[in-house]
C-alpha atoms as a PDB file:
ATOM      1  CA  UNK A   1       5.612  17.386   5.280  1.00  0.00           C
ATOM      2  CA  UNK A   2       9.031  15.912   5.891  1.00  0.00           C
ATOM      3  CA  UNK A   3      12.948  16.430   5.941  1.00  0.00           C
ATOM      4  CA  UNK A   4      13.431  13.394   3.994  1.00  0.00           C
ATOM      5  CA  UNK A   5      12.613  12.148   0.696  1.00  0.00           C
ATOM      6  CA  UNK A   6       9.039  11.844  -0.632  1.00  0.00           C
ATOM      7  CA  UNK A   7       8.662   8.292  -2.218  1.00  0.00           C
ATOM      8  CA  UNK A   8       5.184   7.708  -3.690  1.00  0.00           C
ATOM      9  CA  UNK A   9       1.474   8.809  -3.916  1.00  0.00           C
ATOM     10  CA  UNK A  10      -1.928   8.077  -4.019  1.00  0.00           C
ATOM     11  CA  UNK A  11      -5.282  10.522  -4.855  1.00  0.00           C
ATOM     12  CA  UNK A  12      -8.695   9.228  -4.239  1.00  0.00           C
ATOM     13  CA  UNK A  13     -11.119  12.022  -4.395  1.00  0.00           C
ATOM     14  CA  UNK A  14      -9.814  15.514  -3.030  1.00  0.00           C
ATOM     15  CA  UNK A  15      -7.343  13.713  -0.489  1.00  0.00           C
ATOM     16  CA  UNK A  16      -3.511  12.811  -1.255  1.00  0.00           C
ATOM     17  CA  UNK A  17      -1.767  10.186   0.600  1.00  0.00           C
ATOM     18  CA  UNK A  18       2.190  10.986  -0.328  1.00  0.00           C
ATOM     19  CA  UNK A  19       4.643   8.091   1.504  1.00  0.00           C
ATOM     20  CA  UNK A  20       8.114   9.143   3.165  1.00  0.00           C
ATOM     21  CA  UNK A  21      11.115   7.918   3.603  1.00  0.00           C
ATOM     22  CA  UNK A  22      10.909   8.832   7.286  1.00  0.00           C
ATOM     23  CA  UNK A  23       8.319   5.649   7.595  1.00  0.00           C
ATOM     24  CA  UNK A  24       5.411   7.921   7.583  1.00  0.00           C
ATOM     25  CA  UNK A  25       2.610   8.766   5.180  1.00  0.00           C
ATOM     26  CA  UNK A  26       0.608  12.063   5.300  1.00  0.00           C
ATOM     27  CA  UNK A  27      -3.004  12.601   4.204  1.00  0.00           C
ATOM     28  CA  UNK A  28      -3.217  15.980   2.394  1.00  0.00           C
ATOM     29  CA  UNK A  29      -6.611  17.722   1.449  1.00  0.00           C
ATOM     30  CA  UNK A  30      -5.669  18.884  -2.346  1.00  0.00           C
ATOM     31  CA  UNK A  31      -8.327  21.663  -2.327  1.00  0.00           C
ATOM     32  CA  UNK A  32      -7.234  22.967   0.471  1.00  0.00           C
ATOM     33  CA  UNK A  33      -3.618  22.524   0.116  1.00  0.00           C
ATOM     34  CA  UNK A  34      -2.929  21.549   4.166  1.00  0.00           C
ATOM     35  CA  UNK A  35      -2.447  18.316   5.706  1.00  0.00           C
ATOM     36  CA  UNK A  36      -5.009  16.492   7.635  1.00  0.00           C
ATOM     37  CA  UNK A  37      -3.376  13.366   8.837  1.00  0.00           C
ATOM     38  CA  UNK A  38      -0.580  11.359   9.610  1.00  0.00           C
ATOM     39  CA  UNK A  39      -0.707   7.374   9.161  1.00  0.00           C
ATOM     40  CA  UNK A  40       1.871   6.346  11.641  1.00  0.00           C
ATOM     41  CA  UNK A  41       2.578   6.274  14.977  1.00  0.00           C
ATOM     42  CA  UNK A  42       4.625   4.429  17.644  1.00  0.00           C
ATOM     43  CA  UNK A  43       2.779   1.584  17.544  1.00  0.00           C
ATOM     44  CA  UNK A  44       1.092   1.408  14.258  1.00  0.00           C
ATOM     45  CA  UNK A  45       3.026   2.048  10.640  1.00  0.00           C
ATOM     46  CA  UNK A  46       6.045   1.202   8.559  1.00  0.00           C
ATOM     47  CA  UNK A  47       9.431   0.619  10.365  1.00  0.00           C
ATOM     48  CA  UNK A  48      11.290   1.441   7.529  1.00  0.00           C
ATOM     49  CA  UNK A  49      10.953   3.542   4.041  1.00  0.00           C
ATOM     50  CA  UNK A  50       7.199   3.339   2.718  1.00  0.00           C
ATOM     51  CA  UNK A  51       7.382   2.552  -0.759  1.00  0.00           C
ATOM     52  CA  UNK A  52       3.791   2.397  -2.683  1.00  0.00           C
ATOM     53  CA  UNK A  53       0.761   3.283  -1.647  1.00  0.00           C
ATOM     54  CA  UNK A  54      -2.896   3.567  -3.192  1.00  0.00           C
ATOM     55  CA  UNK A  55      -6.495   3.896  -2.182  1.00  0.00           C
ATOM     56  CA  UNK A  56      -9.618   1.521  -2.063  1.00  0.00           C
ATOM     57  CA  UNK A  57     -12.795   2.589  -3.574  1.00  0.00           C
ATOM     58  CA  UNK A  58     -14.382   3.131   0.285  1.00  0.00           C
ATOM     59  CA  UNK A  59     -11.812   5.583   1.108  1.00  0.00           C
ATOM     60  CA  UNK A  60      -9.149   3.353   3.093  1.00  0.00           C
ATOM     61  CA  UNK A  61      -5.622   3.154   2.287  1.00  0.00           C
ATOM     62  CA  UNK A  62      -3.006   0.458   1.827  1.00  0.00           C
ATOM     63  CA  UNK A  63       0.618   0.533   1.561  1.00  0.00           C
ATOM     64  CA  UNK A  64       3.761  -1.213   1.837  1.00  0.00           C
ATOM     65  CA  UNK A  65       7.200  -0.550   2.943  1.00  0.00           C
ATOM     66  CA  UNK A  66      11.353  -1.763   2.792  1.00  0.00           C
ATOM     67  CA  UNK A  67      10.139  -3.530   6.237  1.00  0.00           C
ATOM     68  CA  UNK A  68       8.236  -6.323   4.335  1.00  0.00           C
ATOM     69  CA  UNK A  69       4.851  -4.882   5.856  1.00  0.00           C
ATOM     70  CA  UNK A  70       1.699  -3.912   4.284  1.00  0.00           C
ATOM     71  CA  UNK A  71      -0.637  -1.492   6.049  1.00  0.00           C
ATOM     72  CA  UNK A  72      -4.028  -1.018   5.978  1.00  0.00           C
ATOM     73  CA  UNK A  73      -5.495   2.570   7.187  1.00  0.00           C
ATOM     74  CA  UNK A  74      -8.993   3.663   8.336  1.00  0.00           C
ATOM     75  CA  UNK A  75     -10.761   6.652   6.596  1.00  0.00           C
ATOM     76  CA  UNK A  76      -9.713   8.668   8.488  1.00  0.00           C
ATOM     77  CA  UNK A  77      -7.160   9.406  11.821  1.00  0.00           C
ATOM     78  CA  UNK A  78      -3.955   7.363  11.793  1.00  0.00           C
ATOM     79  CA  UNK A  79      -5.307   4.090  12.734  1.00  0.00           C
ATOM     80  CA  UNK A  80      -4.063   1.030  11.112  1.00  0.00           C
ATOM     81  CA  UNK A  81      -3.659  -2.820  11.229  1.00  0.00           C
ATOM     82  CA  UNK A  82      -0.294  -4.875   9.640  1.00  0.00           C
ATOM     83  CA  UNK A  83      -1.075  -7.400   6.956  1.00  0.00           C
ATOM     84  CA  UNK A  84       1.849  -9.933   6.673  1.00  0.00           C
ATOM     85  CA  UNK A  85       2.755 -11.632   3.507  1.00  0.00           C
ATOM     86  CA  UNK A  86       5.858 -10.662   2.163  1.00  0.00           C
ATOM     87  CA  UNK A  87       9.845 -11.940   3.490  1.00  0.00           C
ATOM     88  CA  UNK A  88      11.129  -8.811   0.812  1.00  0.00           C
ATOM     89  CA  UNK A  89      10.824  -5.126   0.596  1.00  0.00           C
ATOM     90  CA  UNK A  90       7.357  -4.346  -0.779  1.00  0.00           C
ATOM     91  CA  UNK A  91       7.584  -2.543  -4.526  1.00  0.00           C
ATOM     92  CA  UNK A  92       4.032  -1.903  -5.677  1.00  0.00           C
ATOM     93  CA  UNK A  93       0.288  -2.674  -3.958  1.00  0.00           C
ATOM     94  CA  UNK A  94      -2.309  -1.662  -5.802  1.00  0.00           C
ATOM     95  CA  UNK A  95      -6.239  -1.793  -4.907  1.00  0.00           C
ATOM     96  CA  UNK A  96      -8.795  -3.018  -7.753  1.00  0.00           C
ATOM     97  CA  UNK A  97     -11.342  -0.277  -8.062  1.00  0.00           C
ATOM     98  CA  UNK A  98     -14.657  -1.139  -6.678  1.00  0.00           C
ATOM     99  CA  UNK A  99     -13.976  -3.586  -4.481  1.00  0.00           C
ATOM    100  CA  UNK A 100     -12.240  -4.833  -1.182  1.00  0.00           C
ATOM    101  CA  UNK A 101      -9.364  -6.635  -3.524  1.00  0.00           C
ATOM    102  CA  UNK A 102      -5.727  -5.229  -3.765  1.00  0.00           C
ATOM    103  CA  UNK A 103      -2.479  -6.935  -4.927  1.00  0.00           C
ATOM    104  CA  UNK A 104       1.655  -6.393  -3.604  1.00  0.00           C
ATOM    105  CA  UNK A 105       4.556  -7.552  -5.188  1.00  0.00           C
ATOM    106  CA  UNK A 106       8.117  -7.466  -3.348  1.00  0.00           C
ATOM    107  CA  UNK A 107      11.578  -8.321  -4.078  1.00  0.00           C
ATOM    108  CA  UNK A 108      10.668 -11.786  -2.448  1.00  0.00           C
ATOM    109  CA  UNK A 109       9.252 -12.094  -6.199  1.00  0.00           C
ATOM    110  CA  UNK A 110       6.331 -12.957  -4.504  1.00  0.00           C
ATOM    111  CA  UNK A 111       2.797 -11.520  -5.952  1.00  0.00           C
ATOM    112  CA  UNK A 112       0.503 -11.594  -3.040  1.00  0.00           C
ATOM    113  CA  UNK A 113      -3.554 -10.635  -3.277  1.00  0.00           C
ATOM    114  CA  UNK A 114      -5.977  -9.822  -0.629  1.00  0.00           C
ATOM    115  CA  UNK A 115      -9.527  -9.566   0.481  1.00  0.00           C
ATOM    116  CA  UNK A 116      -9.303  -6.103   2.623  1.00  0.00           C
ATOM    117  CA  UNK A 117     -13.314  -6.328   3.392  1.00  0.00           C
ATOM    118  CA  UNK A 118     -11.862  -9.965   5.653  1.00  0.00           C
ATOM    119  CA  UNK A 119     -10.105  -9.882   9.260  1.00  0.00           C
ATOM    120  CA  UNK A 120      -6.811  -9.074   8.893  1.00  0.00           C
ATOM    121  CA  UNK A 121      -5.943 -12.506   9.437  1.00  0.00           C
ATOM    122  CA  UNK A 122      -7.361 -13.596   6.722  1.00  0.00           C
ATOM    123  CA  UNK A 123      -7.141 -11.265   4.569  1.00  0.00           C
ATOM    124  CA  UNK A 124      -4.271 -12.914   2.497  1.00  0.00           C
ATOM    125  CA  UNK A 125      -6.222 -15.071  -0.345  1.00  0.00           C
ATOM    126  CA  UNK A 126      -3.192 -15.675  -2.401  1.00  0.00           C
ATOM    127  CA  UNK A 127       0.054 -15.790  -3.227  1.00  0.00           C
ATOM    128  CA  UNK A 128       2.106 -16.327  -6.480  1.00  0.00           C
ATOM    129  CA  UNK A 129       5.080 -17.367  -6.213  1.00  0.00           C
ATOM    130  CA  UNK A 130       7.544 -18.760  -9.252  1.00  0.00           C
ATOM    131  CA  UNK A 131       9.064 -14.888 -10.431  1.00  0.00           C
ATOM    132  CA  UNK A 132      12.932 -16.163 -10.876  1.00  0.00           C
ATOM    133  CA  UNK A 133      13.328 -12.397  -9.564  1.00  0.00           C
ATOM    134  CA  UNK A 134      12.022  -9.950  -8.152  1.00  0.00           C
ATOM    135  CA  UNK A 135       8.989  -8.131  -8.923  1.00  0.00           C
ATOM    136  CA  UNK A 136       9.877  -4.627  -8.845  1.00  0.00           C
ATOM    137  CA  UNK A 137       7.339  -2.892 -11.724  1.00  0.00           C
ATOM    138  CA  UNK A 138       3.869  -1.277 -10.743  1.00  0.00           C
ATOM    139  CA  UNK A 139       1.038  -3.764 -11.317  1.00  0.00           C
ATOM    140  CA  UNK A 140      -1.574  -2.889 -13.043  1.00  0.00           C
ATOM    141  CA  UNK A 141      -5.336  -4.403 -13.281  1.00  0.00           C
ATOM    142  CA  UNK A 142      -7.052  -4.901 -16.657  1.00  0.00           C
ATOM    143  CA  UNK A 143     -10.864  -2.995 -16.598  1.00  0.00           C
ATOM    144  CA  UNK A 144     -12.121  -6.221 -15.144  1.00  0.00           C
ATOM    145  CA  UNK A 145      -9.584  -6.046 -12.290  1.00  0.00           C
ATOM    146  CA  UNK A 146      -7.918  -9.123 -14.033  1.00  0.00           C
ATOM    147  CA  UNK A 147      -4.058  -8.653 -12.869  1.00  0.00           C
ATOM    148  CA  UNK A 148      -1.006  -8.231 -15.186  1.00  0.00           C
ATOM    149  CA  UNK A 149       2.326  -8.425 -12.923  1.00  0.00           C
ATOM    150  CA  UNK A 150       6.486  -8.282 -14.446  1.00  0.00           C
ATOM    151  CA  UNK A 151       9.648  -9.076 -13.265  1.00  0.00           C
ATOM    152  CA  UNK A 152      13.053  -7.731 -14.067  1.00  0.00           C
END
């Protein structure tokens, strides 16, 4: 896939979404074993090291990066749109299963949800602020997509 580092993943169905630390993240069929796609491109993806990544329910991806940014992808093809939100290196996003809803955290201790089924400008319908630090640990969701987030 890459020269560089592999830094996280994501499976939804047969595909693999595994994030670099050359800014790029590459869709991989698992059955087949080859890659089908590559989400970035001069003008659309991370600018630095993607960090966490993970799939909605309809297929889509979402991830964030050291550059503060959190991209959404289509389906399919390396088409994406930048969701802004965070002043701090992203550390975990994570979509709520069933649904358009998926929550980051960053080292701007900042816990920030959105509403991916809204325009990208408005798809920010939160954001928690108060973590004396930042919030580095994978969130996770409770069955009912309730959210649990920790600090240091």
């Amino acid at each position: 896939l890459s020269d560089r580092p592999n830094t996280c993943i994501s499976v939804h169905g047969t595909e693999a979404v595994i994030g670099s630390s050359d800014h790029a993240l590459y869709g991989i069929d698992i059955v087949k074993g080859k890659k089908t796609r590559t989400l970035y491109t001069k003008a659309h993806g991370h600018k630095e090291w993607v960090t966490c990544v993970s799939h909605l329910s309809d297929g889509r991806v979402v991830s964030g990066g050291m550059d503060s940014s959190i991209w959404l992808w289509n389906r399919s093809g390396s088409q994406g749109v930048e969701l802004k939100g965070h002043s701090g290196s992203v550390t975990s996003i994570r979509a709520c299963e069933g649904n358009s809803v998926a929550v980051s955290a960053g080292y701007d201790g900042k816990v920030v949800v959105w509403d991916l089924g809204k325009h990208p400008s408005r798809a920010q319908i939160s954001s928690l602020q108060g973590h004396e630090a930042p919030v580095v640990r994978p969130l996770s969701f409770f069955s009912t997509c309730r959210l649990r987030a920790t600090q240091l």
